[in-house]
C-alpha atoms as a PDB file:
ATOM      1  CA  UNK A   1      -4.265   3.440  10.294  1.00  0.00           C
ATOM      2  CA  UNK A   2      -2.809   2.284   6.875  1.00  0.00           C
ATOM      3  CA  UNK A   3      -6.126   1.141   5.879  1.00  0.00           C
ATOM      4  CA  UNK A   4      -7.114   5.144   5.694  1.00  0.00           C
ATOM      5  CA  UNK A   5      -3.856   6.706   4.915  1.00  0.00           C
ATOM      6  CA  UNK A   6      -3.272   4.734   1.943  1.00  0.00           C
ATOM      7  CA  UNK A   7      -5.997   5.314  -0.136  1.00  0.00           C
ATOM      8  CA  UNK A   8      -6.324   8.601   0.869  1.00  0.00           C
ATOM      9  CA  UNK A   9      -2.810   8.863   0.033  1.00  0.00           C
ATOM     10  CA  UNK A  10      -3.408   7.298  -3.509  1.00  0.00           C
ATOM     11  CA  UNK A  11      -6.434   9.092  -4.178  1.00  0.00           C
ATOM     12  CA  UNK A  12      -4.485  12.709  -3.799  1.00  0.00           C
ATOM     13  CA  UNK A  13      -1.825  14.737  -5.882  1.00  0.00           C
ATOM     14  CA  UNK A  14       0.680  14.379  -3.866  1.00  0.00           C
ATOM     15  CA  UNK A  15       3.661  12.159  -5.601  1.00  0.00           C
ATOM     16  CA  UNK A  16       5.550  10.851  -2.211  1.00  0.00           C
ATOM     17  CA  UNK A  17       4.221  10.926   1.735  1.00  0.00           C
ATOM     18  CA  UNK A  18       5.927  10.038   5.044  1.00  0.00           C
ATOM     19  CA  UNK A  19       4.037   9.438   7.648  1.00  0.00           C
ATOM     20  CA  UNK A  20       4.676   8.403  11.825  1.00  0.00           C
ATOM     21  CA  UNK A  21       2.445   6.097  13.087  1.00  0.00           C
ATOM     22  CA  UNK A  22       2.497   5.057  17.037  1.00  0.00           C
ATOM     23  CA  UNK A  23       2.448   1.749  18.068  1.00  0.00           C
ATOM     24  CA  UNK A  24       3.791  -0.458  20.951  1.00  0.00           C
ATOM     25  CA  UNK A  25       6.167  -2.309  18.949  1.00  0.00           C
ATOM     26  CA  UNK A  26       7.485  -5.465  21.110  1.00  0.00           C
ATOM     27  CA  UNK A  27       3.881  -5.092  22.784  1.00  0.00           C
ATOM     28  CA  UNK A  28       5.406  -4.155  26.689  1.00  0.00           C
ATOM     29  CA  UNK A  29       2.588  -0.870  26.322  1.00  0.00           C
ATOM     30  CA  UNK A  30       5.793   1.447  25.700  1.00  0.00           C
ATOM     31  CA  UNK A  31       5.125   3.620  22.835  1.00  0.00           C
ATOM     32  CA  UNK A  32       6.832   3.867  19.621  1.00  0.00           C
ATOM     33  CA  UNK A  33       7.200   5.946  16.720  1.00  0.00           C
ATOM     34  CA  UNK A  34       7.896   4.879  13.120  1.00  0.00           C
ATOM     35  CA  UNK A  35       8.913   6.469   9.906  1.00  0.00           C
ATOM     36  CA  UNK A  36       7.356   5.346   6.935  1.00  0.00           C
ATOM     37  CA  UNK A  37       7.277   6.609   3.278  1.00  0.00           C
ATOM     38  CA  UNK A  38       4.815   5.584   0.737  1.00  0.00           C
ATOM     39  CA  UNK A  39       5.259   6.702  -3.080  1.00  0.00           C
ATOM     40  CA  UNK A  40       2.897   6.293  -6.301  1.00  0.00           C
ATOM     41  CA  UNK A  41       4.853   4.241  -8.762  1.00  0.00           C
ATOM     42  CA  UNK A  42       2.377   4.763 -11.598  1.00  0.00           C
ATOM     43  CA  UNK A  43      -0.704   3.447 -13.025  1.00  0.00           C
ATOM     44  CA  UNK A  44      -1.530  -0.497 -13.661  1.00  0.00           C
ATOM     45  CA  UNK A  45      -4.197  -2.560 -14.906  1.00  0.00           C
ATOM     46  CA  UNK A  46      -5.131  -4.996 -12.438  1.00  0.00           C
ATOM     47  CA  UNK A  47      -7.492  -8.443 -13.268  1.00  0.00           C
ATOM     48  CA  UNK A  48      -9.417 -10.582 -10.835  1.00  0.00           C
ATOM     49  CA  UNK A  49     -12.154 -13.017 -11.548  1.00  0.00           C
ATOM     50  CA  UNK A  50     -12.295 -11.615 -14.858  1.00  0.00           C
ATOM     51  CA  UNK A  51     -12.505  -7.603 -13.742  1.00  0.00           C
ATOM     52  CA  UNK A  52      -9.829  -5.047 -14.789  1.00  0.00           C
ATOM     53  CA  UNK A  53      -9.165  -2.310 -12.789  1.00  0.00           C
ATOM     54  CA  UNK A  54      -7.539   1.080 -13.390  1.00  0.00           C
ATOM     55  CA  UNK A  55      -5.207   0.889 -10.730  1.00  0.00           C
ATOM     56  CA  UNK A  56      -2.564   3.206  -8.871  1.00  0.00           C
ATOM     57  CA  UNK A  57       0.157   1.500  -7.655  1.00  0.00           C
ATOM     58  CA  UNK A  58       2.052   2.935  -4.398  1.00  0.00           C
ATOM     59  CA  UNK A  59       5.332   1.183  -2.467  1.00  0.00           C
ATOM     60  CA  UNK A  60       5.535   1.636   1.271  1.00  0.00           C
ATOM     61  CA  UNK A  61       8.382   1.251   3.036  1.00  0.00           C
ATOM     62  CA  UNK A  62       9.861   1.954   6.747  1.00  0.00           C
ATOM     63  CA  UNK A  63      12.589   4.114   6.067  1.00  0.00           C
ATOM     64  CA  UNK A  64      14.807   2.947   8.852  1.00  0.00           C
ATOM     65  CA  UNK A  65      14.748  -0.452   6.876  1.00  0.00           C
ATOM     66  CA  UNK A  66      14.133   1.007   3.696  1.00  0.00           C
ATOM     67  CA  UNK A  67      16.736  -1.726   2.094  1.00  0.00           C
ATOM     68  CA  UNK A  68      14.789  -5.302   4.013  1.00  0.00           C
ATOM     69  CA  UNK A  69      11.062  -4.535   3.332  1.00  0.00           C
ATOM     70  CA  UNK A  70       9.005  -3.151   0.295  1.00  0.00           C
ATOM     71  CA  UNK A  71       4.884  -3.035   0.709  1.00  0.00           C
ATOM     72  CA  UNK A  72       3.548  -3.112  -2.816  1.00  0.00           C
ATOM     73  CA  UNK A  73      -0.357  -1.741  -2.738  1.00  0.00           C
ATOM     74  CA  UNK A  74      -2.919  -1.169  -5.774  1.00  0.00           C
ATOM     75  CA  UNK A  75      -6.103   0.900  -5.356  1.00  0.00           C
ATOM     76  CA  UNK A  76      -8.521   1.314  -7.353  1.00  0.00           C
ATOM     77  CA  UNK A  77      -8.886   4.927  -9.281  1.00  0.00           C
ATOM     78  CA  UNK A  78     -12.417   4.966  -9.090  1.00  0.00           C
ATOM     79  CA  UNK A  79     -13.409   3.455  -5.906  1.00  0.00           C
ATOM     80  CA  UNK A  80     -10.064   3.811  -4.390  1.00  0.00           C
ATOM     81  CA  UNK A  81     -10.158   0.177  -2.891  1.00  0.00           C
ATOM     82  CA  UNK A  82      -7.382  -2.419  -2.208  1.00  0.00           C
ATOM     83  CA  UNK A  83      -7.699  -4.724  -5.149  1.00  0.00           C
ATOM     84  CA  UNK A  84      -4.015  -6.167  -4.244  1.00  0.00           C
ATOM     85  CA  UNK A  85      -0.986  -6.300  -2.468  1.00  0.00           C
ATOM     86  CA  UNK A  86       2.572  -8.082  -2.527  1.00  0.00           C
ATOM     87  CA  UNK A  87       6.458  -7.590  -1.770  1.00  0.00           C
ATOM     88  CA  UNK A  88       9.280  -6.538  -3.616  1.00  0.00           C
ATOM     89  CA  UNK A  89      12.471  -8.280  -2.839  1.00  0.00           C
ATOM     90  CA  UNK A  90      15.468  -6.796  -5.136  1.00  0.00           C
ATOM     91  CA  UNK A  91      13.298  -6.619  -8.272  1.00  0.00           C
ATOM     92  CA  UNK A  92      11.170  -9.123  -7.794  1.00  0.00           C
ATOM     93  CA  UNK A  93       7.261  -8.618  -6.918  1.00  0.00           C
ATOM     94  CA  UNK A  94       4.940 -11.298  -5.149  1.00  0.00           C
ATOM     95  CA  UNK A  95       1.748 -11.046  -4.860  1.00  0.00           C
ATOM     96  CA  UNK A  96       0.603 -11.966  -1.285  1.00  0.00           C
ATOM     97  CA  UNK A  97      -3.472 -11.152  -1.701  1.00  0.00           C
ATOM     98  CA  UNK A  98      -5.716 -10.053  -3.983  1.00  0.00           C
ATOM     99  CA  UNK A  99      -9.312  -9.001  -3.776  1.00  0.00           C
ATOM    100  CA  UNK A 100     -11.872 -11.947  -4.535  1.00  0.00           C
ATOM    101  CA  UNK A 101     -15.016 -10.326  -4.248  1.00  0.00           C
ATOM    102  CA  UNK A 102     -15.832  -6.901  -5.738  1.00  0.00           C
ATOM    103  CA  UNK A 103     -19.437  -5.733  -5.675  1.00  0.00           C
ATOM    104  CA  UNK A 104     -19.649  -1.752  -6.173  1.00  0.00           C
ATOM    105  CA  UNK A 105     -23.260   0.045  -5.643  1.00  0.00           C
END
């Protein structure tokens, strides 16, 4: 449900969300719940293949293990598509994917 929340998330005023998503965590069919909190960290210019984008850029995190794990996510301001994502370890970002197609109608 990311794939929705997220760019609605980006796409709205709001500054900071948490969220609870259900899932089945060690995959036995027992339910779970989960605490995560995604937060705009500002606005970024993003290239690929030559394109820039206008991006926002938002961190998600699970706030149990808020200290292991940073999700790093920029969507699009226009469109308000995933043009990338990474990690942030300490204060260090990777990239992990990127968008390599973009065709917009």
């Amino acid at each position: 449900m990311m794939d929705m929340s997220l760019p609605a998330f980006a796409a709205s005023k709001l500054d900071e969300i948490l969220f609870y998503p259900i899932g089945t965590g060690d995959n036995r069919g027992a339910l779970s719940l989960g605490e995560f909190a995604a937060k705009k960290l500002g606005d970024e210019e993003v290239t690929v293949n030559g394109k820039t984008f206008s991006c926002t850029k938002v961190s998600l995190v699970l706030t149990m293990f808020s200290w292991a794990w940073t999700g790093l996510f920029w969507y699009d301001k226009e469109t308000h598509m995933l043009i990338q994502s990474g990690v942030k370890k300490g204060n260090k970002e990777k990239i992990t994917q990127t968008l390599r197609k973009f065709t917009y109608k």
